[in-house]
C-alpha atoms as a PDB file:
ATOM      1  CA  UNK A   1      10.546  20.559  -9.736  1.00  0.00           C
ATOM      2  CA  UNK A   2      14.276  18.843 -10.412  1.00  0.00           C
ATOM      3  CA  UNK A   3      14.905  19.508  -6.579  1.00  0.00           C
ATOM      4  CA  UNK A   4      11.535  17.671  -5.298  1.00  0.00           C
ATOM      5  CA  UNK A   5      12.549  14.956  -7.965  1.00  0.00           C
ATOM      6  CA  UNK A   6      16.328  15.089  -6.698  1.00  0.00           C
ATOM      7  CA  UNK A   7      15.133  15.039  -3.086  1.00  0.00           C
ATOM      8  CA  UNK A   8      12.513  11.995  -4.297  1.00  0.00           C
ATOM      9  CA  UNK A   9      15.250   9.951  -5.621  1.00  0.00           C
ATOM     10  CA  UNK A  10      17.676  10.616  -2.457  1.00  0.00           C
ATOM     11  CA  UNK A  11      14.926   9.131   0.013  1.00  0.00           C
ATOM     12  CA  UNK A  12      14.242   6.613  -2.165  1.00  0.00           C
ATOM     13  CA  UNK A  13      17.975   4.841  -2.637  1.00  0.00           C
ATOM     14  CA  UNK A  14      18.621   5.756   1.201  1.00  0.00           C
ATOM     15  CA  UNK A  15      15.861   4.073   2.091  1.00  0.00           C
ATOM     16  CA  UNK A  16      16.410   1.273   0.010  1.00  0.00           C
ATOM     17  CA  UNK A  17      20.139   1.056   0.888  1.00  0.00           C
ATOM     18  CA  UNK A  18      18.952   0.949   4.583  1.00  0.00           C
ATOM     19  CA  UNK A  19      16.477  -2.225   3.690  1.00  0.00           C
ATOM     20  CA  UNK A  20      19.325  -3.653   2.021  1.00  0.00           C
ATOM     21  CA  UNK A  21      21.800  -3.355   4.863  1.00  0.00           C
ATOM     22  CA  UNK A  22      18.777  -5.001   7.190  1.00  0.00           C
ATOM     23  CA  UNK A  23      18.014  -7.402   5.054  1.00  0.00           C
ATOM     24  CA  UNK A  24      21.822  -8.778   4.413  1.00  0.00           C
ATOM     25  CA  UNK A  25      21.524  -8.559   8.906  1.00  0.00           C
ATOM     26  CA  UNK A  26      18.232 -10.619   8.765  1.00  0.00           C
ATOM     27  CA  UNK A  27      19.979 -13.345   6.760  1.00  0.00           C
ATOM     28  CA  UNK A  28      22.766 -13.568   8.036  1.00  0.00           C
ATOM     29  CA  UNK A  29      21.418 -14.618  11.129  1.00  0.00           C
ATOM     30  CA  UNK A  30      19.720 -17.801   9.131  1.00  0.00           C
ATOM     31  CA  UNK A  31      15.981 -18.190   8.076  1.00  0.00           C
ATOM     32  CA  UNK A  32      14.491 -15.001   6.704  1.00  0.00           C
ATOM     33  CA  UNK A  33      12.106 -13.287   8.382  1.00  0.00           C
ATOM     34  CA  UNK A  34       8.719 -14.394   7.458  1.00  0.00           C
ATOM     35  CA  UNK A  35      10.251 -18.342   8.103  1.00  0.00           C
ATOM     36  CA  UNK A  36      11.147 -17.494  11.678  1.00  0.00           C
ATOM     37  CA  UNK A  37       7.583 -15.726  12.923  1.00  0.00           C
ATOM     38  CA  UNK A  38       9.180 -13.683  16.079  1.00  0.00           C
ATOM     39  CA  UNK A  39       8.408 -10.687  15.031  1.00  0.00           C
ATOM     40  CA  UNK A  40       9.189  -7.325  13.815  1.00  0.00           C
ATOM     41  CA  UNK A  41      13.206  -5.601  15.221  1.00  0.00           C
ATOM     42  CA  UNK A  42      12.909  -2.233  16.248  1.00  0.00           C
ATOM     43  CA  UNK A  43      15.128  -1.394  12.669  1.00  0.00           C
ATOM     44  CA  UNK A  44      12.749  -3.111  10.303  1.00  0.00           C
ATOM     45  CA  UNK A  45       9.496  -0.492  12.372  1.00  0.00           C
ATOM     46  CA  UNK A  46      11.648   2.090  11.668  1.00  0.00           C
ATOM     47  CA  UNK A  47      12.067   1.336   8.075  1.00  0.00           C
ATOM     48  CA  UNK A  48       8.659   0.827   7.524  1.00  0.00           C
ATOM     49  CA  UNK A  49       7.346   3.711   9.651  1.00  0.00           C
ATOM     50  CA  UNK A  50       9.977   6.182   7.108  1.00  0.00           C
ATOM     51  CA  UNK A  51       8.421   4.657   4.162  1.00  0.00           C
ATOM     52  CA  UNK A  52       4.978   5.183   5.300  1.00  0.00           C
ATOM     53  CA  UNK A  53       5.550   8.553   6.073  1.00  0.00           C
ATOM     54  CA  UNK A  54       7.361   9.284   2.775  1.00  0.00           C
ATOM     55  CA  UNK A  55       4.280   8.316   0.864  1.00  0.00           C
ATOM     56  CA  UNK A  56       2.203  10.612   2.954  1.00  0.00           C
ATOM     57  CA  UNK A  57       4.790  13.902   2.870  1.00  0.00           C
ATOM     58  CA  UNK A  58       5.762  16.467   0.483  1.00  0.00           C
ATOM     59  CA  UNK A  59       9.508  15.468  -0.523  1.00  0.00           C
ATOM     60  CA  UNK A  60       8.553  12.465  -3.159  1.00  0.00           C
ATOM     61  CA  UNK A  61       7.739  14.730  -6.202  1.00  0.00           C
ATOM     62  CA  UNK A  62       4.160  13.010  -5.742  1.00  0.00           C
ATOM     63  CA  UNK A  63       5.756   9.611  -6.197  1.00  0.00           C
ATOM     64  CA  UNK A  64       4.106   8.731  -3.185  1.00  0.00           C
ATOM     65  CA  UNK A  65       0.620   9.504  -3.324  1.00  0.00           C
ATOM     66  CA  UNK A  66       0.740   8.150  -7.010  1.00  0.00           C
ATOM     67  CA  UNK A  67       3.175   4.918  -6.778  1.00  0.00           C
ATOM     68  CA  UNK A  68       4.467   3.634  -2.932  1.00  0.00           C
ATOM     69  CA  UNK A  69       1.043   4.521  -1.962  1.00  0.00           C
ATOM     70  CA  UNK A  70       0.027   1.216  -2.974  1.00  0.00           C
ATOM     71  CA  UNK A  71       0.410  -1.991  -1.273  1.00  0.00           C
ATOM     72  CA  UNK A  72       1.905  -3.633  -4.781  1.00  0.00           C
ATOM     73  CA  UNK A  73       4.413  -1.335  -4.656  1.00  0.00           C
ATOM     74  CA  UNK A  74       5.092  -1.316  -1.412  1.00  0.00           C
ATOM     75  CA  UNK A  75       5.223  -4.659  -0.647  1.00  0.00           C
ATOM     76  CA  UNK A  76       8.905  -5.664  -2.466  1.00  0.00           C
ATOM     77  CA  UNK A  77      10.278  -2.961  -0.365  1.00  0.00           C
ATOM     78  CA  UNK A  78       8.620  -4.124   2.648  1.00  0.00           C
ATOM     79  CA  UNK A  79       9.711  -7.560   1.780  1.00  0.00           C
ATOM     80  CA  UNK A  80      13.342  -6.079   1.011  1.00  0.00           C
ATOM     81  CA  UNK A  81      13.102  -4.203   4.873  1.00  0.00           C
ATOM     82  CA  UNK A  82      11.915  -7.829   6.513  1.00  0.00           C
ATOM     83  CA  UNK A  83      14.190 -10.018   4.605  1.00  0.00           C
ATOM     84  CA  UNK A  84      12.150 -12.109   1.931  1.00  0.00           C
ATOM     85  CA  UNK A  85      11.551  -9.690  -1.283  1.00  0.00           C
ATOM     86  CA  UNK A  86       9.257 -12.541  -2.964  1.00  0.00           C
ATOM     87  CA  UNK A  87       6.895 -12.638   0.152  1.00  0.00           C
ATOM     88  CA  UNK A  88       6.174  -9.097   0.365  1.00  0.00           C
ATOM     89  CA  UNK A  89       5.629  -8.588  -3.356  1.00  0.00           C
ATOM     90  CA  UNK A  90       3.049 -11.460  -2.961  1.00  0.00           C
ATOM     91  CA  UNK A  91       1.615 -10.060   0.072  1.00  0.00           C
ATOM     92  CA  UNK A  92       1.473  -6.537  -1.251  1.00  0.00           C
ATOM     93  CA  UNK A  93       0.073  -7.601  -4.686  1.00  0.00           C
ATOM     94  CA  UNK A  94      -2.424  -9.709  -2.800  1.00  0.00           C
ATOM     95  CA  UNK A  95      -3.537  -6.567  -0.439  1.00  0.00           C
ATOM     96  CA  UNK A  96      -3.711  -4.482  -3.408  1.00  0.00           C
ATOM     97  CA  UNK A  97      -6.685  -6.079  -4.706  1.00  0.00           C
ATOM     98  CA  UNK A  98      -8.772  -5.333  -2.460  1.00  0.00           C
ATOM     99  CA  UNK A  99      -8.277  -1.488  -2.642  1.00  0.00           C
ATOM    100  CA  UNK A 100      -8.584  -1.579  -7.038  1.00  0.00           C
ATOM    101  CA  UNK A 101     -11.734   0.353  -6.760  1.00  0.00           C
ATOM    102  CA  UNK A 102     -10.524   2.936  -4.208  1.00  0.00           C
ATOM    103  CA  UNK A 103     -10.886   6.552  -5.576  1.00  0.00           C
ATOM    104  CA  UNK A 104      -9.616   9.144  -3.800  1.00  0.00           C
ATOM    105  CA  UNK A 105     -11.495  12.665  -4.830  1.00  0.00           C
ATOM    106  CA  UNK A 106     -10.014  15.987  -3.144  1.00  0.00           C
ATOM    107  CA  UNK A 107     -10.808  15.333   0.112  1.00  0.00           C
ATOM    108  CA  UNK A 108     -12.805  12.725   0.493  1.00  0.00           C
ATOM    109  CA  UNK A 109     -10.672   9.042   0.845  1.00  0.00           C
ATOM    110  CA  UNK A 110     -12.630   5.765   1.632  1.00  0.00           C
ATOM    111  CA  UNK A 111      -9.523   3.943   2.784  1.00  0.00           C
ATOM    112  CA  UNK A 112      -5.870   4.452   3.315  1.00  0.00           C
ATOM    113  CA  UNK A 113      -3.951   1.814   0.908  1.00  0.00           C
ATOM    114  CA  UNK A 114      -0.753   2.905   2.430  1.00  0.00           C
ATOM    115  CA  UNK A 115      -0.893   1.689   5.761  1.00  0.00           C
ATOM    116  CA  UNK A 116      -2.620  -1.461   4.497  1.00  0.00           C
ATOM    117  CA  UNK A 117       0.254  -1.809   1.948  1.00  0.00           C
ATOM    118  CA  UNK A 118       3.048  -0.776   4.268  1.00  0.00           C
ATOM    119  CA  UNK A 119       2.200  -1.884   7.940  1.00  0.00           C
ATOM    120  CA  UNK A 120       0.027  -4.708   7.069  1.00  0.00           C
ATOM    121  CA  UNK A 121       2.401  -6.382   4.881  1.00  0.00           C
ATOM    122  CA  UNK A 122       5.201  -6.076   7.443  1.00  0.00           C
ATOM    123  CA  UNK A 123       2.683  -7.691  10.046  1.00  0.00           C
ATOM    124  CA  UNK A 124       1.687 -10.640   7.892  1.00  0.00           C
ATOM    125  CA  UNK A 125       5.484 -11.439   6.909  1.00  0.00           C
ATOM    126  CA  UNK A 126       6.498 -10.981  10.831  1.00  0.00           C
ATOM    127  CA  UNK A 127       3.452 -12.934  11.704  1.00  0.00           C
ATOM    128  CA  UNK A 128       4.201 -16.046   8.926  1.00  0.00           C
ATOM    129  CA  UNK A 129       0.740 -15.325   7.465  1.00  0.00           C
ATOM    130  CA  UNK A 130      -0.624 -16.859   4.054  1.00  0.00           C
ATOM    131  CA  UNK A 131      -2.034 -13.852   1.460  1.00  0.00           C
ATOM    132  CA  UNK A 132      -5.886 -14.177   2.630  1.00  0.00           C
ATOM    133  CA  UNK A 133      -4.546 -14.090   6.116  1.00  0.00           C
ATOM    134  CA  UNK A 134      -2.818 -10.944   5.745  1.00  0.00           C
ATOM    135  CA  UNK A 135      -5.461  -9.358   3.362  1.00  0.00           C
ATOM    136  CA  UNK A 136      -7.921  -9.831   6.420  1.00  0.00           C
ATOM    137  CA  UNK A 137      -5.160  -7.994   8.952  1.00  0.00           C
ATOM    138  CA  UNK A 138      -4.243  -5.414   6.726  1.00  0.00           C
ATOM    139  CA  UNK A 139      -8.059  -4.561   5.054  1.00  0.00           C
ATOM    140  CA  UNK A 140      -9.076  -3.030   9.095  1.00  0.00           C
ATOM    141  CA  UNK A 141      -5.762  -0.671   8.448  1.00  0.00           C
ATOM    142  CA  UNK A 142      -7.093   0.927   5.864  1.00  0.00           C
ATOM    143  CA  UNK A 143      -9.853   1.936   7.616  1.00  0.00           C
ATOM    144  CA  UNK A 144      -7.854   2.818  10.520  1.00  0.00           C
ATOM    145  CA  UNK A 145      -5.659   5.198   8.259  1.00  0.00           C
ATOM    146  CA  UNK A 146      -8.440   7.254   7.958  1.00  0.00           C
ATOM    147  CA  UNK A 147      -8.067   8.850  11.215  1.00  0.00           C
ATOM    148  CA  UNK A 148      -4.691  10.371  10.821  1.00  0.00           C
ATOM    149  CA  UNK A 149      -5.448  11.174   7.424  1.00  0.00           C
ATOM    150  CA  UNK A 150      -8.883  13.165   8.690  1.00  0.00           C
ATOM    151  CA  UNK A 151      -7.114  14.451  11.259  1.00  0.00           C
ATOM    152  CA  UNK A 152      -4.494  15.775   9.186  1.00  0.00           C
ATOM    153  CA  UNK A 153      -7.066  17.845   6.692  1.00  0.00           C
ATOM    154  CA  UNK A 154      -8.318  19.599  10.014  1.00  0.00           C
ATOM    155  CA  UNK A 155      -4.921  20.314  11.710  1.00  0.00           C
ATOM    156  CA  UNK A 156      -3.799  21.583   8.711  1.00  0.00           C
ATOM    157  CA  UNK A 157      -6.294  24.547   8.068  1.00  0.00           C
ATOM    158  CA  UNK A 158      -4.495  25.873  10.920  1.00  0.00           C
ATOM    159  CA  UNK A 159      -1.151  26.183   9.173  1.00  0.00           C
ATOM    160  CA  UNK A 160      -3.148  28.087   6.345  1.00  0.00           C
ATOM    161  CA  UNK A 161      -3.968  30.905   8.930  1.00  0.00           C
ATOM    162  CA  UNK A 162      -0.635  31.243   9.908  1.00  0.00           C
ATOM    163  CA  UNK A 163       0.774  31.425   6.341  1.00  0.00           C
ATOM    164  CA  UNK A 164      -1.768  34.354   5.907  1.00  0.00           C
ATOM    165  CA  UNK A 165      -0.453  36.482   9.167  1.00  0.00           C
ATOM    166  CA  UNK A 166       3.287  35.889   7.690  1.00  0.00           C
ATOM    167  CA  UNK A 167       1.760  37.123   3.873  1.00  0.00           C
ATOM    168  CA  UNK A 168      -0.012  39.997   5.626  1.00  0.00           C
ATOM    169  CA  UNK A 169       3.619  41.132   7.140  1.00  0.00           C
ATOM    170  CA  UNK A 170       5.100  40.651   3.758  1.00  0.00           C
ATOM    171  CA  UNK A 171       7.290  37.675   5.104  1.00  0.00           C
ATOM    172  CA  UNK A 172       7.721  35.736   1.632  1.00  0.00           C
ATOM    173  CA  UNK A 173      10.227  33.518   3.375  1.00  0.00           C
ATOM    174  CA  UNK A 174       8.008  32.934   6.131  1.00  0.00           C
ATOM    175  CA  UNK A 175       5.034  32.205   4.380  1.00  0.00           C
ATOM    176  CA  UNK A 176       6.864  29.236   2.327  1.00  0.00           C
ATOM    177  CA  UNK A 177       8.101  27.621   6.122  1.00  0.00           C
ATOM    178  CA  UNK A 178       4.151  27.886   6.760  1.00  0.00           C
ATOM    179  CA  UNK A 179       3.480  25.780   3.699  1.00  0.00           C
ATOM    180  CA  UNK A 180       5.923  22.865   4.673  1.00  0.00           C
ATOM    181  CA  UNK A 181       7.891  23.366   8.129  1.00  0.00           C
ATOM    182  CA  UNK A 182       4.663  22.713  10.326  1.00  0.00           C
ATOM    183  CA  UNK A 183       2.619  20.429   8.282  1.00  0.00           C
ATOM    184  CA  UNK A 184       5.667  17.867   7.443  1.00  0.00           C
ATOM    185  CA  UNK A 185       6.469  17.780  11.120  1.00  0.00           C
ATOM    186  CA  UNK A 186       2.649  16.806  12.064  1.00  0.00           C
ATOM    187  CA  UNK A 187       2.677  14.146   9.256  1.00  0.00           C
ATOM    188  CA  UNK A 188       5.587  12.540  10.708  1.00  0.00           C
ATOM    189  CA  UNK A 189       3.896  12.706  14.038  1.00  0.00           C
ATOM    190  CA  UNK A 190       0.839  11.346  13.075  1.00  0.00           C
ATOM    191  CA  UNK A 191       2.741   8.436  10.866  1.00  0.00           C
ATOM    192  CA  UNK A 192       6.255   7.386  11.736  1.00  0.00           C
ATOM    193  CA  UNK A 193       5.174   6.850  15.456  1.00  0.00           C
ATOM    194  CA  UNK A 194       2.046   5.042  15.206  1.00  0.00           C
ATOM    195  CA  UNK A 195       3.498   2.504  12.602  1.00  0.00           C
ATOM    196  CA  UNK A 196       6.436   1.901  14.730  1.00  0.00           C
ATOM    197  CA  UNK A 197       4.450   1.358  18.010  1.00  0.00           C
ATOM    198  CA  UNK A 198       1.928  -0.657  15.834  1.00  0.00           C
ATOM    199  CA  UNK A 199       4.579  -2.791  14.238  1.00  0.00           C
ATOM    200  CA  UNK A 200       6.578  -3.669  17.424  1.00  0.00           C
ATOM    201  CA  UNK A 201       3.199  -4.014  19.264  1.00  0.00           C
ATOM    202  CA  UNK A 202       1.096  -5.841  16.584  1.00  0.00           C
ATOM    203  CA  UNK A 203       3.419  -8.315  15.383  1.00  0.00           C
ATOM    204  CA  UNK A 204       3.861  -9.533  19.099  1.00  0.00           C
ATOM    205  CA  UNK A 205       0.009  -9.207  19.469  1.00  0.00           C
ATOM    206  CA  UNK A 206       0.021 -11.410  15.679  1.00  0.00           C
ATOM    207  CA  UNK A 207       2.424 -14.305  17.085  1.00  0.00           C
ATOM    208  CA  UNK A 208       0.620 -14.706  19.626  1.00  0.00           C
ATOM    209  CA  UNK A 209      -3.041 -14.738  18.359  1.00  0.00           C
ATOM    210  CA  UNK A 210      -1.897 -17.479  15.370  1.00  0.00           C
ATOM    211  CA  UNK A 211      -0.274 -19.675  17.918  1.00  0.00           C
ATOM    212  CA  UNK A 212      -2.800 -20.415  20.041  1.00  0.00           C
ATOM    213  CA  UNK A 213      -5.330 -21.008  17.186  1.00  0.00           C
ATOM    214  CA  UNK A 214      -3.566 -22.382  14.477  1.00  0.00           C
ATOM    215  CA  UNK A 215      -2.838 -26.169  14.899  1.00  0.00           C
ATOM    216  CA  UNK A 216      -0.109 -26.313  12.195  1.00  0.00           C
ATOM    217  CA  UNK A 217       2.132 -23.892  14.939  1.00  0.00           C
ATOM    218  CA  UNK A 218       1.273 -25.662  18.079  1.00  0.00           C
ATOM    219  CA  UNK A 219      -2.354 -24.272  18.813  1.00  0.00           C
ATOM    220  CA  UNK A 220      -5.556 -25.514  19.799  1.00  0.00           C
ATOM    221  CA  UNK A 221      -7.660 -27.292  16.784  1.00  0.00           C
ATOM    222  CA  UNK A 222     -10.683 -26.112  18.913  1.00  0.00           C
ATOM    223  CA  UNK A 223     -10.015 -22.128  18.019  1.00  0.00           C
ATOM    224  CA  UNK A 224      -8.878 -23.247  14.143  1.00  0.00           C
ATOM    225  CA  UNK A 225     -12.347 -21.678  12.962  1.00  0.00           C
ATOM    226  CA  UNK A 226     -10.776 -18.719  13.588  1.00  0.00           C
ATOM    227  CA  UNK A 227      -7.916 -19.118  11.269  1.00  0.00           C
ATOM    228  CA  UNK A 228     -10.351 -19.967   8.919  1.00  0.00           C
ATOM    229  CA  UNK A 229     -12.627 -17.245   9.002  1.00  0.00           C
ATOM    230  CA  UNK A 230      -9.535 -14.609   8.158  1.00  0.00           C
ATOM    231  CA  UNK A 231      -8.377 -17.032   5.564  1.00  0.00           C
ATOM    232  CA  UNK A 232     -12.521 -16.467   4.179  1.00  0.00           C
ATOM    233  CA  UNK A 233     -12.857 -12.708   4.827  1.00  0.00           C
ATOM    234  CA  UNK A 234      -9.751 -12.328   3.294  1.00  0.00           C
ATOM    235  CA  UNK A 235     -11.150 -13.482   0.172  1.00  0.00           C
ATOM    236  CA  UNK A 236     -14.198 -12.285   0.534  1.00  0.00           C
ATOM    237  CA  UNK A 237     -12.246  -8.687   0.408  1.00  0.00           C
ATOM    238  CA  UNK A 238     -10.846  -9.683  -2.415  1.00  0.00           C
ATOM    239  CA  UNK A 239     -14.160 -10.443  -4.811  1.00  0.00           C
ATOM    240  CA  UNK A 240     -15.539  -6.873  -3.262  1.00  0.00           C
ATOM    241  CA  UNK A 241     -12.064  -5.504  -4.438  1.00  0.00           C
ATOM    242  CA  UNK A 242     -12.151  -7.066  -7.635  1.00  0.00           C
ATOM    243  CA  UNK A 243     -16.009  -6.422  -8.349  1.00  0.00           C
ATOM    244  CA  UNK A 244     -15.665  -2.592  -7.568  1.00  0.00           C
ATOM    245  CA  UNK A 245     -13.044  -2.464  -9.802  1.00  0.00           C
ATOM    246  CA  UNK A 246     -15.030  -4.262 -12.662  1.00  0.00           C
ATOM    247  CA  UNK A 247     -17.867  -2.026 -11.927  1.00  0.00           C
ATOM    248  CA  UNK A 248     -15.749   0.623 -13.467  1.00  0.00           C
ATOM    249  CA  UNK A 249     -14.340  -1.067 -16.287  1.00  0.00           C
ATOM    250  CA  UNK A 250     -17.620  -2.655 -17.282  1.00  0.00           C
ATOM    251  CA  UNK A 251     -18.737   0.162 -19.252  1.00  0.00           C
ATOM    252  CA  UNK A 252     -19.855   0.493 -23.837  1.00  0.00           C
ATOM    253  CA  UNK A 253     -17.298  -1.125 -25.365  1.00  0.00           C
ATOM    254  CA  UNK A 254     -14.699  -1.788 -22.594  1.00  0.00           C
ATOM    255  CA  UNK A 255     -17.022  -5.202 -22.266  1.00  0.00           C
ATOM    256  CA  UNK A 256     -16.283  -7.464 -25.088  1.00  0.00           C
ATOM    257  CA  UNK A 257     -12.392  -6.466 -24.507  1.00  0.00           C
ATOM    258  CA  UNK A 258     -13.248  -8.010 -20.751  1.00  0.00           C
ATOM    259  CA  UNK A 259     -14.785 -11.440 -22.086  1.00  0.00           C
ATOM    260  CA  UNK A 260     -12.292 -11.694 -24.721  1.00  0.00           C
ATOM    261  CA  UNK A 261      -9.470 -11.718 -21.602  1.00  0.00           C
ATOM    262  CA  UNK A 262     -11.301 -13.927 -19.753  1.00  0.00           C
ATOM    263  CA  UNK A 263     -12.387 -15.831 -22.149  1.00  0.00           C
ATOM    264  CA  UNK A 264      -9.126 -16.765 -23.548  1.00  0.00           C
ATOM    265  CA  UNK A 265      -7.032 -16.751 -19.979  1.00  0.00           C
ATOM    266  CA  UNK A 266      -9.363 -19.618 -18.660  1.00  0.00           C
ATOM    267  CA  UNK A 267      -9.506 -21.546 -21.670  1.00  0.00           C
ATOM    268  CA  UNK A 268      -5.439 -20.885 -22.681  1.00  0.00           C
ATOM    269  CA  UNK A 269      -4.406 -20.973 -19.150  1.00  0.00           C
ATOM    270  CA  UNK A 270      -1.653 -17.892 -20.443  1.00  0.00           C
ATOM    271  CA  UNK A 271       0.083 -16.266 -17.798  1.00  0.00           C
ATOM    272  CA  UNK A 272      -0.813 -12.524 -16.721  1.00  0.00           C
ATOM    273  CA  UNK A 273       2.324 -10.906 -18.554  1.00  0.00           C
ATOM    274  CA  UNK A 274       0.981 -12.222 -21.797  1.00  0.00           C
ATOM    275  CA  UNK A 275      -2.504 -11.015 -20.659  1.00  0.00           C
ATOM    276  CA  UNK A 276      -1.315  -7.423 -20.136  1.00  0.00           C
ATOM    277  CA  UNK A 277       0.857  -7.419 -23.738  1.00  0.00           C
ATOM    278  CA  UNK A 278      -2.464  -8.685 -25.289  1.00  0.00           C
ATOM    279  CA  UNK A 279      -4.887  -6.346 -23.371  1.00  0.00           C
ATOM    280  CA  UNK A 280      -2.364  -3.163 -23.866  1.00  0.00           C
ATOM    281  CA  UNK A 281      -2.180  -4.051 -27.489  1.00  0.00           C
ATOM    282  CA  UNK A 282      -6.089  -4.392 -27.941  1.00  0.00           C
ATOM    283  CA  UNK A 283      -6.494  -0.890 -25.820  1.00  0.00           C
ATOM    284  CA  UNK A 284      -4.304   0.840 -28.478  1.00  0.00           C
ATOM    285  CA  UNK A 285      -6.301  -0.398 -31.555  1.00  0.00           C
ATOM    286  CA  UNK A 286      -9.278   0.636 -29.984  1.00  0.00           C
ATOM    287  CA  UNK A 287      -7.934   3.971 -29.378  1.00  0.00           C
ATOM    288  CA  UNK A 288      -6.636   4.438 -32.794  1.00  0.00           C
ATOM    289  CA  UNK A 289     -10.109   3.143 -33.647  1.00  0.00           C
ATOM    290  CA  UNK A 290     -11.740   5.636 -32.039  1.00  0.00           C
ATOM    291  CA  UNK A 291      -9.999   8.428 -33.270  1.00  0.00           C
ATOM    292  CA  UNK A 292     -10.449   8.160 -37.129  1.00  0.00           C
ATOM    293  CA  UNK A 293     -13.957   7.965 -36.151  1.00  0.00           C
ATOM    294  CA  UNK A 294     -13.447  11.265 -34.089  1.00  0.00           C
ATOM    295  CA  UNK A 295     -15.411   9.318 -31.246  1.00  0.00           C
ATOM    296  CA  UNK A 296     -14.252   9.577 -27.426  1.00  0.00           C
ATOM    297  CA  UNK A 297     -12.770   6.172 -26.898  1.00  0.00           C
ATOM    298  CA  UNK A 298     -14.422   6.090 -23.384  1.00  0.00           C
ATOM    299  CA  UNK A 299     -17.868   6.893 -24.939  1.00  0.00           C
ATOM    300  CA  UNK A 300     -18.281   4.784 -27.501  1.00  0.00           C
END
């Protein structure tokens, strides 16, 4: 376990190093990225291809599938990787919301977060898109994440079968190369070179699109309605995000805690870091609550 953790924290600072070292190149050269909408270099796909594919493999000491899998936390460091650390955490944060109700059970995943968070950031920051822009690029990668991640489960039963003929030959050593050797090598297949031919490709693809229909960069004011409609479906995505998640906090007593928040955020107008102080505070009483009265606090 302190080896996977070391190993964790040694892809983690190189990678961030590396987004440091592009980003200090991206401003040195004036604007940062998101202000100068050509794209996305062939360093910054790189970056963001590795940190995609860290989320996905086996040497994060499950800091991937738990943390950088989602698009709030991977949007500062996509935002560190394209120059502009404030724009991706907004982007990310924004992305995340529609994927707060996304539970992923053994198998069975309704959407990939990570590419959303990852690729789909980096593509709305290349691209000079607003949030519900970029939620309404980056929801369709979510979707499209399945397929690797489908195709992965199946590919990998294979790798099972040949850990079993190594364990049937008594090959201990071999059996552990089964386990990682073969199935770390497809992930990267299936991750670092579809992001980086979808960044380089999409971003161009992105320019391109929002030039000829938004009139604020040049384009027709014929073709605006299309601006507008990602602008809406973006936050349409965002009330389904937001409702799915309520769904599952909308449950006993977990409802007057919810009116009490809203209740005094709209009337107050206090910011969300007081919010979360007052709502963490609140979830401890009731806890302590529940406990003297040797009732499950998710029950009651």
């Amino acid at each position: 376990m302190k080896r996977r953790l070391a190993v964790a924290v040694t892809m983690v600072g190189g990678l961030l190093l590396i987004a440091h070292l592009s980003a200090l190149a991206a401003s040195s050269t004036g604007a940062p990225a998101t202000q100068q909408t050509g794209g996305i270099g062939l360093i910054q796909a790189i970056l963001v291809a590795l940190g995609y594919f860290w989320t996905n493999s086996a040497f994060n000491a499950n800091l991937g599938f738990t943390v950088f899998r989602w698009p709030l936390m991977a949007g500062p460091v996509v935002g560190l990787i394209m120059g502009d650390v404030v724009q991706g955490t907004l982007i990310g944060a924004s992305i995340n919301l529609v994927f707060l109700g996304v539970i992923a059970a053994g198998g069975s995943q309704p959407a990939d977060p990570s590419l959303a968070g990852w690729l789909g950031t980096a593509l709305a920051m290349s691209a000079g898109l607003g949030q519900q822009e970029a939620i309404a690029i980056a929801a369709p990668l979510g979707v499209i994440g399945l397929i690797g991640f489908f195709s992965r489960m199946n590919v990998d039963v294979a790798f099972v079968h040949w850990a079993d003929d190594r364990a049937e030959k008594v090959d201990i050593d071999g059996v552990a190369r089964m386990n990682w050797v073969p199935g770390q090598i497809y992930v990267f297949l299936t991750t670092f070179i579809p992001v980086v031919i979808l960044a380089l490709a999409g971003s161009a693809a992105l320019n391109a699109l929002f030039d000829a229909i938004d009139p604020f960069r040049g384009g027709s004011a014929d073709w605006r309605w299309i601006r507008d409609w990602f602008i809406v479906g973006g936050s349409v995505l965002t009330a389904v995000g937001i409702g799915i998640n309520l769904n599952l906090i909308l449950r006993g007593s977990t409802i007057p805690y919810f009116l009490i928040g809203f209740t005094v955020s709209a009337l107050t107008g206090v910011n969300l870091i007081a919010m979360a102080v007052l709502a963490a505070s609140l979830a401890v009483l009731h806890v302590m609550f529940m406990r003297r009265q040797n009732v499950p606090a998710g029950n009651a």
